[in-house]
C-alpha atoms as a PDB file:
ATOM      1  CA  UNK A   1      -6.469 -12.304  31.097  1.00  0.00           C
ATOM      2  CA  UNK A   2      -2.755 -11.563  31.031  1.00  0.00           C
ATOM      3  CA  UNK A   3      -0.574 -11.643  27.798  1.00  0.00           C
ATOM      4  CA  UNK A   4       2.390 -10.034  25.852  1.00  0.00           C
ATOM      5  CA  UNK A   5       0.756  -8.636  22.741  1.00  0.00           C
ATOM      6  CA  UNK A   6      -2.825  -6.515  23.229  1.00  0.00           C
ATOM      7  CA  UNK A   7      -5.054  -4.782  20.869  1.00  0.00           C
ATOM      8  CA  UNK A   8      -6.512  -1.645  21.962  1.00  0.00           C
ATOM      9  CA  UNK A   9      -9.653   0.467  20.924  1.00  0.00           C
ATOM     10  CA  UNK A  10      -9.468   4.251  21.341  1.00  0.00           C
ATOM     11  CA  UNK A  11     -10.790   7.296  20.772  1.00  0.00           C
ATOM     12  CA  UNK A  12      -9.191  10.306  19.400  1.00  0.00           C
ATOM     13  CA  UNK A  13     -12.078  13.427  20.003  1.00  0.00           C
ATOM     14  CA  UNK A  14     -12.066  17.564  21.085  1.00  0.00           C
ATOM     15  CA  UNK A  15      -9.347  19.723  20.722  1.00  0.00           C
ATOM     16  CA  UNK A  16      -6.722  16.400  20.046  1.00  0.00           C
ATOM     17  CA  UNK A  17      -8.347  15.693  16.614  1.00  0.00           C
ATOM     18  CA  UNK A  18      -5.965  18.824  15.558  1.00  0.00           C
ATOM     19  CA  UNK A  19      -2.844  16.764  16.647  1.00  0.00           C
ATOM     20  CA  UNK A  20      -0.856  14.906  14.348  1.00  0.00           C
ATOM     21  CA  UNK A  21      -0.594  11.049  14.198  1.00  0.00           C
ATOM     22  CA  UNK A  22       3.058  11.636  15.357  1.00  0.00           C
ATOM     23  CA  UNK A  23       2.106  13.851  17.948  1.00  0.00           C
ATOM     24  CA  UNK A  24       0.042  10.871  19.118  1.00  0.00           C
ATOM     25  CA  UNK A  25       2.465   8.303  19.183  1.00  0.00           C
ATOM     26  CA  UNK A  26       4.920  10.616  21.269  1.00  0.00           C
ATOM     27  CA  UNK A  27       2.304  11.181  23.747  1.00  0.00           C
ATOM     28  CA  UNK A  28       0.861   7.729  24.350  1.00  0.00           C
ATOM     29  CA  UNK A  29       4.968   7.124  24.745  1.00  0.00           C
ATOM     30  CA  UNK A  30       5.005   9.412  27.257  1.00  0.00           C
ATOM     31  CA  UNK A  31       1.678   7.639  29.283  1.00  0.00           C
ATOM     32  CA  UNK A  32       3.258   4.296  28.784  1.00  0.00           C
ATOM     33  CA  UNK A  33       6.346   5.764  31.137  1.00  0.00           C
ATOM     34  CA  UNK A  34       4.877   7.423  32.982  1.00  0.00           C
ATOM     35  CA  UNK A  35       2.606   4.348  33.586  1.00  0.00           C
ATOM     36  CA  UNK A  36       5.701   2.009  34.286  1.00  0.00           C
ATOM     37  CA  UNK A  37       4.204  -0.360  31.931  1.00  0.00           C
ATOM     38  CA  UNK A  38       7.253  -3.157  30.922  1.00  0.00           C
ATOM     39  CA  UNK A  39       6.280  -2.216  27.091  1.00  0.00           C
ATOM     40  CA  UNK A  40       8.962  -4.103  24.127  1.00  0.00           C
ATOM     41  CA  UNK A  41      10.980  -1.292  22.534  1.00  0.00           C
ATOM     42  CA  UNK A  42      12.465  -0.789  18.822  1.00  0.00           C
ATOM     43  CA  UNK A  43      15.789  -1.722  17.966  1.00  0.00           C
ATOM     44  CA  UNK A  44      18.081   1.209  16.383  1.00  0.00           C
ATOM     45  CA  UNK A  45      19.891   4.388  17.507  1.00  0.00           C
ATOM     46  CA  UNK A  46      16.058   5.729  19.195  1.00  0.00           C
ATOM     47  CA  UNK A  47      14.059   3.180  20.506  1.00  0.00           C
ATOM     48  CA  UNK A  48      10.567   3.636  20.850  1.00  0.00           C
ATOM     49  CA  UNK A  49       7.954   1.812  21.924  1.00  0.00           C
ATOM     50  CA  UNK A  50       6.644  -1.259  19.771  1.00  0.00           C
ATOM     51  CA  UNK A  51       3.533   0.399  18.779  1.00  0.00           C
ATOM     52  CA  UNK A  52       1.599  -0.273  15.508  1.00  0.00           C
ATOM     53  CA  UNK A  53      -1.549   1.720  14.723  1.00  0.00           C
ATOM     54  CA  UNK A  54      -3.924  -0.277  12.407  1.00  0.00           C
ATOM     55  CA  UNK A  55      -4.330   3.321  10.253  1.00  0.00           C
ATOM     56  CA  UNK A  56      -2.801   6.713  10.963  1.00  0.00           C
ATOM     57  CA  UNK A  57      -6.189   9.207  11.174  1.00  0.00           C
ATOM     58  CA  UNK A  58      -5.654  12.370   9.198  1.00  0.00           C
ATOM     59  CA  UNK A  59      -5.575  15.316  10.624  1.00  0.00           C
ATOM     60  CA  UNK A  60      -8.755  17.236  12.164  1.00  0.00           C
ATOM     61  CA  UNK A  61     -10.715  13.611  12.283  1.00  0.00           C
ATOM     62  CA  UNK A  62     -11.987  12.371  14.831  1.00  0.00           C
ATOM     63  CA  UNK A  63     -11.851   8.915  15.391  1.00  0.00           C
ATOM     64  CA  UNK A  64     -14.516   6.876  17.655  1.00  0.00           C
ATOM     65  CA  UNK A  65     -13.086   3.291  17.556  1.00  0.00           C
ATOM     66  CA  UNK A  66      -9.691   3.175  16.326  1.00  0.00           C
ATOM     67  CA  UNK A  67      -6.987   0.473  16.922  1.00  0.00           C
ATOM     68  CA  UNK A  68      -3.310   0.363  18.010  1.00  0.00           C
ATOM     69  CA  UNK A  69      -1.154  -2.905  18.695  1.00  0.00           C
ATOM     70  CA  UNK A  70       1.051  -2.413  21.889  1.00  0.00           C
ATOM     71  CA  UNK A  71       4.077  -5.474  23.091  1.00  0.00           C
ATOM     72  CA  UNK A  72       5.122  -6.023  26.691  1.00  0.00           C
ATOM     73  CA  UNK A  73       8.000  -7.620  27.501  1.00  0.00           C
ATOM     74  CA  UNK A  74       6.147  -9.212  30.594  1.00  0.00           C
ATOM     75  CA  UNK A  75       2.672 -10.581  30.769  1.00  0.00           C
ATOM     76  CA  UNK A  76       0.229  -8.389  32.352  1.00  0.00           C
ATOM     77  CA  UNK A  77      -3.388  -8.040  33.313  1.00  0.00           C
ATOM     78  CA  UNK A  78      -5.074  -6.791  29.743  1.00  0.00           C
ATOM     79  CA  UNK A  79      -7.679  -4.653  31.668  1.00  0.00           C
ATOM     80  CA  UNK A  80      -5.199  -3.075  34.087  1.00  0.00           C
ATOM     81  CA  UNK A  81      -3.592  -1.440  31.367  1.00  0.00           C
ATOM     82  CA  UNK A  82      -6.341  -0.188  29.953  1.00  0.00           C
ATOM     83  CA  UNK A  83      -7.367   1.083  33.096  1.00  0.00           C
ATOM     84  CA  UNK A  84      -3.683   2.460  33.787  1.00  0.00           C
ATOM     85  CA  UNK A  85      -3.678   3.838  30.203  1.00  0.00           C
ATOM     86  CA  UNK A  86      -7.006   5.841  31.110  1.00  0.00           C
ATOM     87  CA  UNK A  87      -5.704   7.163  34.239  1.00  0.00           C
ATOM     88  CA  UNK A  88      -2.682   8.794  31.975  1.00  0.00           C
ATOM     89  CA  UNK A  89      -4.994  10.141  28.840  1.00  0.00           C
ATOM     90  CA  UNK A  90      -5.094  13.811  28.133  1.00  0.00           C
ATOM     91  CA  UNK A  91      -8.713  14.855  27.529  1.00  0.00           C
ATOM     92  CA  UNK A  92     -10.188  13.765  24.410  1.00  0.00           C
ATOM     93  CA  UNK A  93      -8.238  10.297  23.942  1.00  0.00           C
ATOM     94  CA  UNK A  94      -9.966   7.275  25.837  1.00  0.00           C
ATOM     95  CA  UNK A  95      -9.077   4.197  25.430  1.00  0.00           C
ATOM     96  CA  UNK A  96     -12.368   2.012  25.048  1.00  0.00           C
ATOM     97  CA  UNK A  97     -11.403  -1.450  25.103  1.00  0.00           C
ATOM     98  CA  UNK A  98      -8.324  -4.503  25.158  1.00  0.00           C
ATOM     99  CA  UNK A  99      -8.096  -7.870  23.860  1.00  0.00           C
ATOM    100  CA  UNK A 100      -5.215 -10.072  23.972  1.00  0.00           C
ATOM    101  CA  UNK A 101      -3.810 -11.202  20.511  1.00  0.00           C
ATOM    102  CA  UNK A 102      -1.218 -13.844  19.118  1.00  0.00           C
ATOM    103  CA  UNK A 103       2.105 -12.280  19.089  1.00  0.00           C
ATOM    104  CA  UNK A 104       1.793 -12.937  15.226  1.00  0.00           C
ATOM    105  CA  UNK A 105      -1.491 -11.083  14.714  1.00  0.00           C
ATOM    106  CA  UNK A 106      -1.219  -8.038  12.428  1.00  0.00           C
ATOM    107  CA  UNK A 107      -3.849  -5.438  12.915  1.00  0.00           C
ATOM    108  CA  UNK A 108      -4.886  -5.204   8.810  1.00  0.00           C
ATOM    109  CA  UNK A 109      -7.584  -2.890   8.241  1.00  0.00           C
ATOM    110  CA  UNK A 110     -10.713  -4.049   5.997  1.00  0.00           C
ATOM    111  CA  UNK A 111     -12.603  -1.553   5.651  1.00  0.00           C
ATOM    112  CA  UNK A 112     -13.693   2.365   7.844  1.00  0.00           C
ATOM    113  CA  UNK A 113     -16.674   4.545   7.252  1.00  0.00           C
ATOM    114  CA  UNK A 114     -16.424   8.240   7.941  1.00  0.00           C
ATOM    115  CA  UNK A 115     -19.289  10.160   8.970  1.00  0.00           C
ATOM    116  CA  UNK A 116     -20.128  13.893   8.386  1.00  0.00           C
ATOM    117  CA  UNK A 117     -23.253  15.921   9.666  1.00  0.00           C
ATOM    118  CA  UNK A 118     -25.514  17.368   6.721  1.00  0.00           C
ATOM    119  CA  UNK A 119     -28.008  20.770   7.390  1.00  0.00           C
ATOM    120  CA  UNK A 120     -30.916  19.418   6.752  1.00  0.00           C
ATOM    121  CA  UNK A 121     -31.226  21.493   3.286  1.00  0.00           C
ATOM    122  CA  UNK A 122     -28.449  20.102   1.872  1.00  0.00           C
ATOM    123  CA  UNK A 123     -29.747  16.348   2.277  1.00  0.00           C
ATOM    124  CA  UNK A 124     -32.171  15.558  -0.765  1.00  0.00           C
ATOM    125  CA  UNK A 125     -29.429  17.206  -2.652  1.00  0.00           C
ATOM    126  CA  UNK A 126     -26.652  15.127  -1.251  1.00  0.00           C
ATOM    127  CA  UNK A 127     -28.729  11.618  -1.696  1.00  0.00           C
ATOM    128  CA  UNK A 128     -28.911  12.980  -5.450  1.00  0.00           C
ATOM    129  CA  UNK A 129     -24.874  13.048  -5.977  1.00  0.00           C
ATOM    130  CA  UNK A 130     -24.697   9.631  -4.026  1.00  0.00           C
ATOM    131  CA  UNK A 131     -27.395   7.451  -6.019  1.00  0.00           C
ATOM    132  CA  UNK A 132     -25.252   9.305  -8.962  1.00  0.00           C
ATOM    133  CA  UNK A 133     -21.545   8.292  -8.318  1.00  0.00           C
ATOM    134  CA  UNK A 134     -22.537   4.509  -6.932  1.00  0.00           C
ATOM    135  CA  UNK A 135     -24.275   4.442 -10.481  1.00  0.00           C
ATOM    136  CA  UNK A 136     -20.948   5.245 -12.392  1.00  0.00           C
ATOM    137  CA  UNK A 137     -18.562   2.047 -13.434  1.00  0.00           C
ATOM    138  CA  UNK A 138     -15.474   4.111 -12.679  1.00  0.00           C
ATOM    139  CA  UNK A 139     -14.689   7.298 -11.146  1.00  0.00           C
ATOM    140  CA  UNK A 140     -11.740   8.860 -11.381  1.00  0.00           C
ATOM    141  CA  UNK A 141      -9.282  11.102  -8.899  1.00  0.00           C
ATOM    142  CA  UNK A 142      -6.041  13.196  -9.228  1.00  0.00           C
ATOM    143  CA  UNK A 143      -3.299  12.145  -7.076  1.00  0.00           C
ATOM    144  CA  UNK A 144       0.445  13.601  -6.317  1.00  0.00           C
ATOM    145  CA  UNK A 145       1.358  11.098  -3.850  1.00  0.00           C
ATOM    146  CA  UNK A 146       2.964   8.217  -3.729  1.00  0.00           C
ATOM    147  CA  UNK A 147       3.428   8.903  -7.462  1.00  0.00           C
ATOM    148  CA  UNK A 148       1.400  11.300  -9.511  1.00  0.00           C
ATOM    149  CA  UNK A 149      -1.319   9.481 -11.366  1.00  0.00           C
ATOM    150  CA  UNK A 150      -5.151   9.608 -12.050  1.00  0.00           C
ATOM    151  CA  UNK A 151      -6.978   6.676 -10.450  1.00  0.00           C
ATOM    152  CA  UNK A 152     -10.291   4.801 -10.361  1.00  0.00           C
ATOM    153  CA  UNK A 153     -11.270   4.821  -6.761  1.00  0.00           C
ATOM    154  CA  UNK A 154     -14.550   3.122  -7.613  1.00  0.00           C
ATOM    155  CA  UNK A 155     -13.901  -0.426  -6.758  1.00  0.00           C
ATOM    156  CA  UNK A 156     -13.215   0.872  -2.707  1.00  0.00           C
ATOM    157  CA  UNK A 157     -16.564   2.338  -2.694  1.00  0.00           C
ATOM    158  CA  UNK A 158     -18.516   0.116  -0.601  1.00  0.00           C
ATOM    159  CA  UNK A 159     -21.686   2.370   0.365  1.00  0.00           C
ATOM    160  CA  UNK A 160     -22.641   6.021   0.541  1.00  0.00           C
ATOM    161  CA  UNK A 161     -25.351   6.261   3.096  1.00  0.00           C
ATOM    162  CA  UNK A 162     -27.129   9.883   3.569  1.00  0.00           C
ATOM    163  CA  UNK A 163     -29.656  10.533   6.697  1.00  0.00           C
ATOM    164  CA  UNK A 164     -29.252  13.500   9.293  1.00  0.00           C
ATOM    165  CA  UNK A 165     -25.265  12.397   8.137  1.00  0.00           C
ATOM    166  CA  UNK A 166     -23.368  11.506   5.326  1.00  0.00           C
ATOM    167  CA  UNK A 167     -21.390   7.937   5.927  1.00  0.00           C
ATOM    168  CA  UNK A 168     -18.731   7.024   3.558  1.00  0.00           C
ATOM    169  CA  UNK A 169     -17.953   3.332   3.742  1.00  0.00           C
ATOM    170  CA  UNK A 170     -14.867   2.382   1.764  1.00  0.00           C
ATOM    171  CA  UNK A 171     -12.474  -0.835   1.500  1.00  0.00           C
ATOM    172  CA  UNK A 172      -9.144  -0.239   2.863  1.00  0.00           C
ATOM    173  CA  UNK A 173      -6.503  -2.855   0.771  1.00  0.00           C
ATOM    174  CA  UNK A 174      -2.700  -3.190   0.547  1.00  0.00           C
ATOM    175  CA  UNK A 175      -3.120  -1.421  -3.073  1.00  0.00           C
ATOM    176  CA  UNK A 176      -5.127   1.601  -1.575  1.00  0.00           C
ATOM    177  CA  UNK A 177      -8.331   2.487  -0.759  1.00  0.00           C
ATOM    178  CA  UNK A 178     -10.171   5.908  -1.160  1.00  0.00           C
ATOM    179  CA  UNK A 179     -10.079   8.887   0.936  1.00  0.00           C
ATOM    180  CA  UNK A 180     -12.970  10.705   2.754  1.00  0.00           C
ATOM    181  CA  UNK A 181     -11.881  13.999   1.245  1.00  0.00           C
ATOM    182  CA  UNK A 182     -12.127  12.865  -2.077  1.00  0.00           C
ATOM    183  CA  UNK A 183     -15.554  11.165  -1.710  1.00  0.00           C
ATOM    184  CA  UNK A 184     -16.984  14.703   0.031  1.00  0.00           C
ATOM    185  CA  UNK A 185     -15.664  16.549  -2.872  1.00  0.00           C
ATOM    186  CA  UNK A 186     -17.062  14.338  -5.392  1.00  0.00           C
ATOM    187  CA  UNK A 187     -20.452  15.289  -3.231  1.00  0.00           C
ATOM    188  CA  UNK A 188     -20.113  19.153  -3.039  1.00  0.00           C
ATOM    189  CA  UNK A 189     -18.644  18.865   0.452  1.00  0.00           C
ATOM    190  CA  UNK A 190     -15.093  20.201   0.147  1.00  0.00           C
ATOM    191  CA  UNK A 191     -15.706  22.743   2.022  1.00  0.00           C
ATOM    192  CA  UNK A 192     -16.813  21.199   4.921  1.00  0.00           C
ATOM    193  CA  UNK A 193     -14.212  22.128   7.384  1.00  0.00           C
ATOM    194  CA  UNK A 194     -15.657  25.993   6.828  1.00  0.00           C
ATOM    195  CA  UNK A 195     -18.650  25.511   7.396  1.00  0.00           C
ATOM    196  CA  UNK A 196     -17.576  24.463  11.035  1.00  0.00           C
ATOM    197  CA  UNK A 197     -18.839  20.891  10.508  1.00  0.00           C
ATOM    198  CA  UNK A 198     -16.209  17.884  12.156  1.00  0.00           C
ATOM    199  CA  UNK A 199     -15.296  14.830  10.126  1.00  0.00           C
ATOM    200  CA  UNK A 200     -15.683  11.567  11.712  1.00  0.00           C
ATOM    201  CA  UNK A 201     -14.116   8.013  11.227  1.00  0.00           C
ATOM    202  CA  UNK A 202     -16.620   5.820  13.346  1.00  0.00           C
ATOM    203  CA  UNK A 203     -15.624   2.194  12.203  1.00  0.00           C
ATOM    204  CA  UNK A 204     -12.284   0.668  11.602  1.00  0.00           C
ATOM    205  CA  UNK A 205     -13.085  -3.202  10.485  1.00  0.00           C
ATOM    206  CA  UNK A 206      -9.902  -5.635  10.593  1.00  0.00           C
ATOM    207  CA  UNK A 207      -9.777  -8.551   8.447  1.00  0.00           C
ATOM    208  CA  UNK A 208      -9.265 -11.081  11.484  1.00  0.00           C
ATOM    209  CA  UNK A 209     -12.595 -10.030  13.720  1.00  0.00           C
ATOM    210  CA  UNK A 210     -14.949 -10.258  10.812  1.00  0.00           C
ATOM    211  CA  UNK A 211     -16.212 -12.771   8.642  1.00  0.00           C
ATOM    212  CA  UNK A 212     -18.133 -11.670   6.097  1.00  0.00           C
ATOM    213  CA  UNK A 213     -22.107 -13.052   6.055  1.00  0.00           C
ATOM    214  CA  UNK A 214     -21.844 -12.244   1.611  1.00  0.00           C
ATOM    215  CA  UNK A 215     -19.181 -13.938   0.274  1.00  0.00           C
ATOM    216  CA  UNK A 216     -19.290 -10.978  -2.477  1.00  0.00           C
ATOM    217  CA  UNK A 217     -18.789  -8.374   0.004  1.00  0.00           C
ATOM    218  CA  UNK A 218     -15.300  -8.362   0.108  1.00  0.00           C
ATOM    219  CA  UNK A 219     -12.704  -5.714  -0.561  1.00  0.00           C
ATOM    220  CA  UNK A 220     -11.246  -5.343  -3.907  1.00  0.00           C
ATOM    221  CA  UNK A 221      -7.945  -7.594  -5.469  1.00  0.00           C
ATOM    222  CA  UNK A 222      -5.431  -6.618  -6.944  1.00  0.00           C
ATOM    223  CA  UNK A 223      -4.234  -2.859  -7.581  1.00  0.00           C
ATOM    224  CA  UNK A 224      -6.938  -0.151  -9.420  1.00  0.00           C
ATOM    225  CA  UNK A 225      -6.744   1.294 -12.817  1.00  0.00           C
ATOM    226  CA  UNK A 226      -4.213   4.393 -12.854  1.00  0.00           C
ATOM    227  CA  UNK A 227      -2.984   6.808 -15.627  1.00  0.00           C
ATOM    228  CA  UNK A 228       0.190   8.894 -15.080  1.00  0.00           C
ATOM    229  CA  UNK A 229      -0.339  12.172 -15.152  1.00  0.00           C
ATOM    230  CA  UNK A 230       1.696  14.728 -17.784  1.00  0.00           C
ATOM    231  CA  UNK A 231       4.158  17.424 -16.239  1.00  0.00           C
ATOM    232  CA  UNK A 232       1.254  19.815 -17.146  1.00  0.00           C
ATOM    233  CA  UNK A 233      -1.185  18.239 -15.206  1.00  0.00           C
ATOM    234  CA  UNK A 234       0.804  17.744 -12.579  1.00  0.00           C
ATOM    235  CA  UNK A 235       1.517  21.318 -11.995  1.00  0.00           C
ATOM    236  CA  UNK A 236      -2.017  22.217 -12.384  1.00  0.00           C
ATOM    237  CA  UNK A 237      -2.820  19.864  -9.887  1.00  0.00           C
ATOM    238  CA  UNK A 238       0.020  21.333  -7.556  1.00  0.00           C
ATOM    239  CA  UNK A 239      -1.536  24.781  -7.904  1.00  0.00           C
ATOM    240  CA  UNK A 240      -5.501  24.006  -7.417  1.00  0.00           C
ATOM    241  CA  UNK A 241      -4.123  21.883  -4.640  1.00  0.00           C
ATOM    242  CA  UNK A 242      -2.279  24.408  -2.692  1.00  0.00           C
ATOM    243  CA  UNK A 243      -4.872  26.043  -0.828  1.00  0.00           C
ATOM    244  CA  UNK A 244      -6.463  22.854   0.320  1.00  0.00           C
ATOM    245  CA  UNK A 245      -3.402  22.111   1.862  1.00  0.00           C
ATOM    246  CA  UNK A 246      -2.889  25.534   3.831  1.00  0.00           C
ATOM    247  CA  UNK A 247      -6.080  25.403   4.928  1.00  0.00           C
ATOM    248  CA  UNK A 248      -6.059  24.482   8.879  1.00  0.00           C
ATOM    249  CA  UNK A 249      -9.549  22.565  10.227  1.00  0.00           C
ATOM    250  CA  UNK A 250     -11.990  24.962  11.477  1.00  0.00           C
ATOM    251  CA  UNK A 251     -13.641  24.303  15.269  1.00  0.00           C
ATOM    252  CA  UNK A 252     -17.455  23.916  14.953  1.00  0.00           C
ATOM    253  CA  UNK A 253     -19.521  27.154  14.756  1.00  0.00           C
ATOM    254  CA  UNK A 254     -22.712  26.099  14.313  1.00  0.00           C
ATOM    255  CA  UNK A 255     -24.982  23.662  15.070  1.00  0.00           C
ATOM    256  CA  UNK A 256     -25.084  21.213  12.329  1.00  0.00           C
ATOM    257  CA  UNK A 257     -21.276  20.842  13.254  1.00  0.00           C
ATOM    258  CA  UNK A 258     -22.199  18.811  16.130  1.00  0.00           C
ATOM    259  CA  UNK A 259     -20.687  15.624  16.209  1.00  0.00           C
ATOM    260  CA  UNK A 260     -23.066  12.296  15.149  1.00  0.00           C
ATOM    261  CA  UNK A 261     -22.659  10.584  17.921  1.00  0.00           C
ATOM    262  CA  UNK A 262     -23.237  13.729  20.322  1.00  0.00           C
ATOM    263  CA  UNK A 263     -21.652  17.315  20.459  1.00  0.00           C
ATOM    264  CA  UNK A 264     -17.912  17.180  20.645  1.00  0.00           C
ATOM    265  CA  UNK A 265     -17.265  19.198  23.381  1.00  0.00           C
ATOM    266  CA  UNK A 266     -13.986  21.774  22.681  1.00  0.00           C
END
């Protein structure tokens, strides 16, 4: 199987979940030189490699199947590299698999779930908040960025599952989607992180490997209901939201912090 334009599945787990998604892309850089693999490179004043991640994984996530694009200028053997790119990963990023793909393919994601361990005496309680928000016709969220704005995230909910974990499954569109840390505050969660639990994003669907068995389970169209926010709420916002964001994640201190798919080993 040789070709110019693969699609590779990774994982991002241990210690490198508290890298940043730019981080990343320097050091996967780095393996493809190191590597000598003929990679394509951006045109411009710094050309990089022609890399396109399907969706950047925030920070202190791990991520168990997640998807980056990579362009050769030379056909090669699709399972060579990803056995070349293996021999080159630090610990904790593992590339799991490699298809070849139409130089035209675009990597569009359709929908993720993220996954977060629950003590077992917080689970009847979390079911609770779930059954209540997937009951409500709209739920609103504060937002400073791209453009400061309260909007209905409900239409991206697909599912809230709870078990031994809770597993957010949301649509992912062009027009936005909803974010894991919003969902787990909505549930009581935000304070996950110190608590020494670790955030997982275990599925990242693309539109082009899936065709959908309900016709009516499909992502949302068009863009969501907004309001702008007043200067006043805005700098309310800004304040309550301050802390959040000095906050660094916290490494697992207890047991129910264990990864759902097995402890993540530090």
């Amino acid at each position: 199987m040789t070709g110019y334009k693969l699609r590779l599945r990774f994982a991002k787990a241990g210690l490198l979940r508290l890298i940043s998604h730019h981080d990343l892309m320097r050091c996967i850089e780095r393996m493809l030189r190191r590597a000598a693999i003929p990679f394509k490179s951006t045109a411009g004043f710094r050309p990089s490699p022609r890399l396109v991640f399907a969706l950047s994984l925030p920070l202190g996530v791990v991520g168990r199947d997640e998807v980056v694009e990579l362009e050769l200028t030379e056909p090669r053997d699709a399972n060579d590299i990803l056995h070349t790119l293996n021999q080159q990963a630090p610990q904790g990023l593992t590339f799991t698999r490699v298809r070849l793909v139409p130089p035209t393919a675009t990597a569009r994601v359709r929908r993720v779930v993220y996954e977060l361990p629950l003590p077992a005496e917080d689970r009847s309680r979390i079911a609770e908040q779930a059954a209540h928000w997937l009951c409500q016709p709209a739920i609103w969220v504060e937002r400073l960025k791209p453009t400061a704005k309260r909007l209905n995230i409900r239409p991206y909910i697909r599912g809230i599952a709870v078990t031994t974990s809770v597993a957010l499954d949301v649509w992912v569109t062009q027009e936005g989607t909803a974010r894991a840390e919003e969902l787990l505050r909505l549930l009581g969660l935000d304070n996950w992180s110190d608590r020494g639990a670790i955030l997982e994003r275990t599925v990242v669907e693309l539109r082009d490997e899936v065709v959908p068995a309900d016709p009516g389970d499909v992502p949302p169209d068009g863009p969501p209901e907004s309001i702008p926010l007043t200067a006043a709420e805005i700098a309310a916002l800004s304040a309550r939201l301050k802390p959040l964001r000095d906050q660094q994640p916290a490494v697992a201190a207890s047991d129910w912090g264990a990864s759902p798919n097995g402890p993540v080993v530090e």
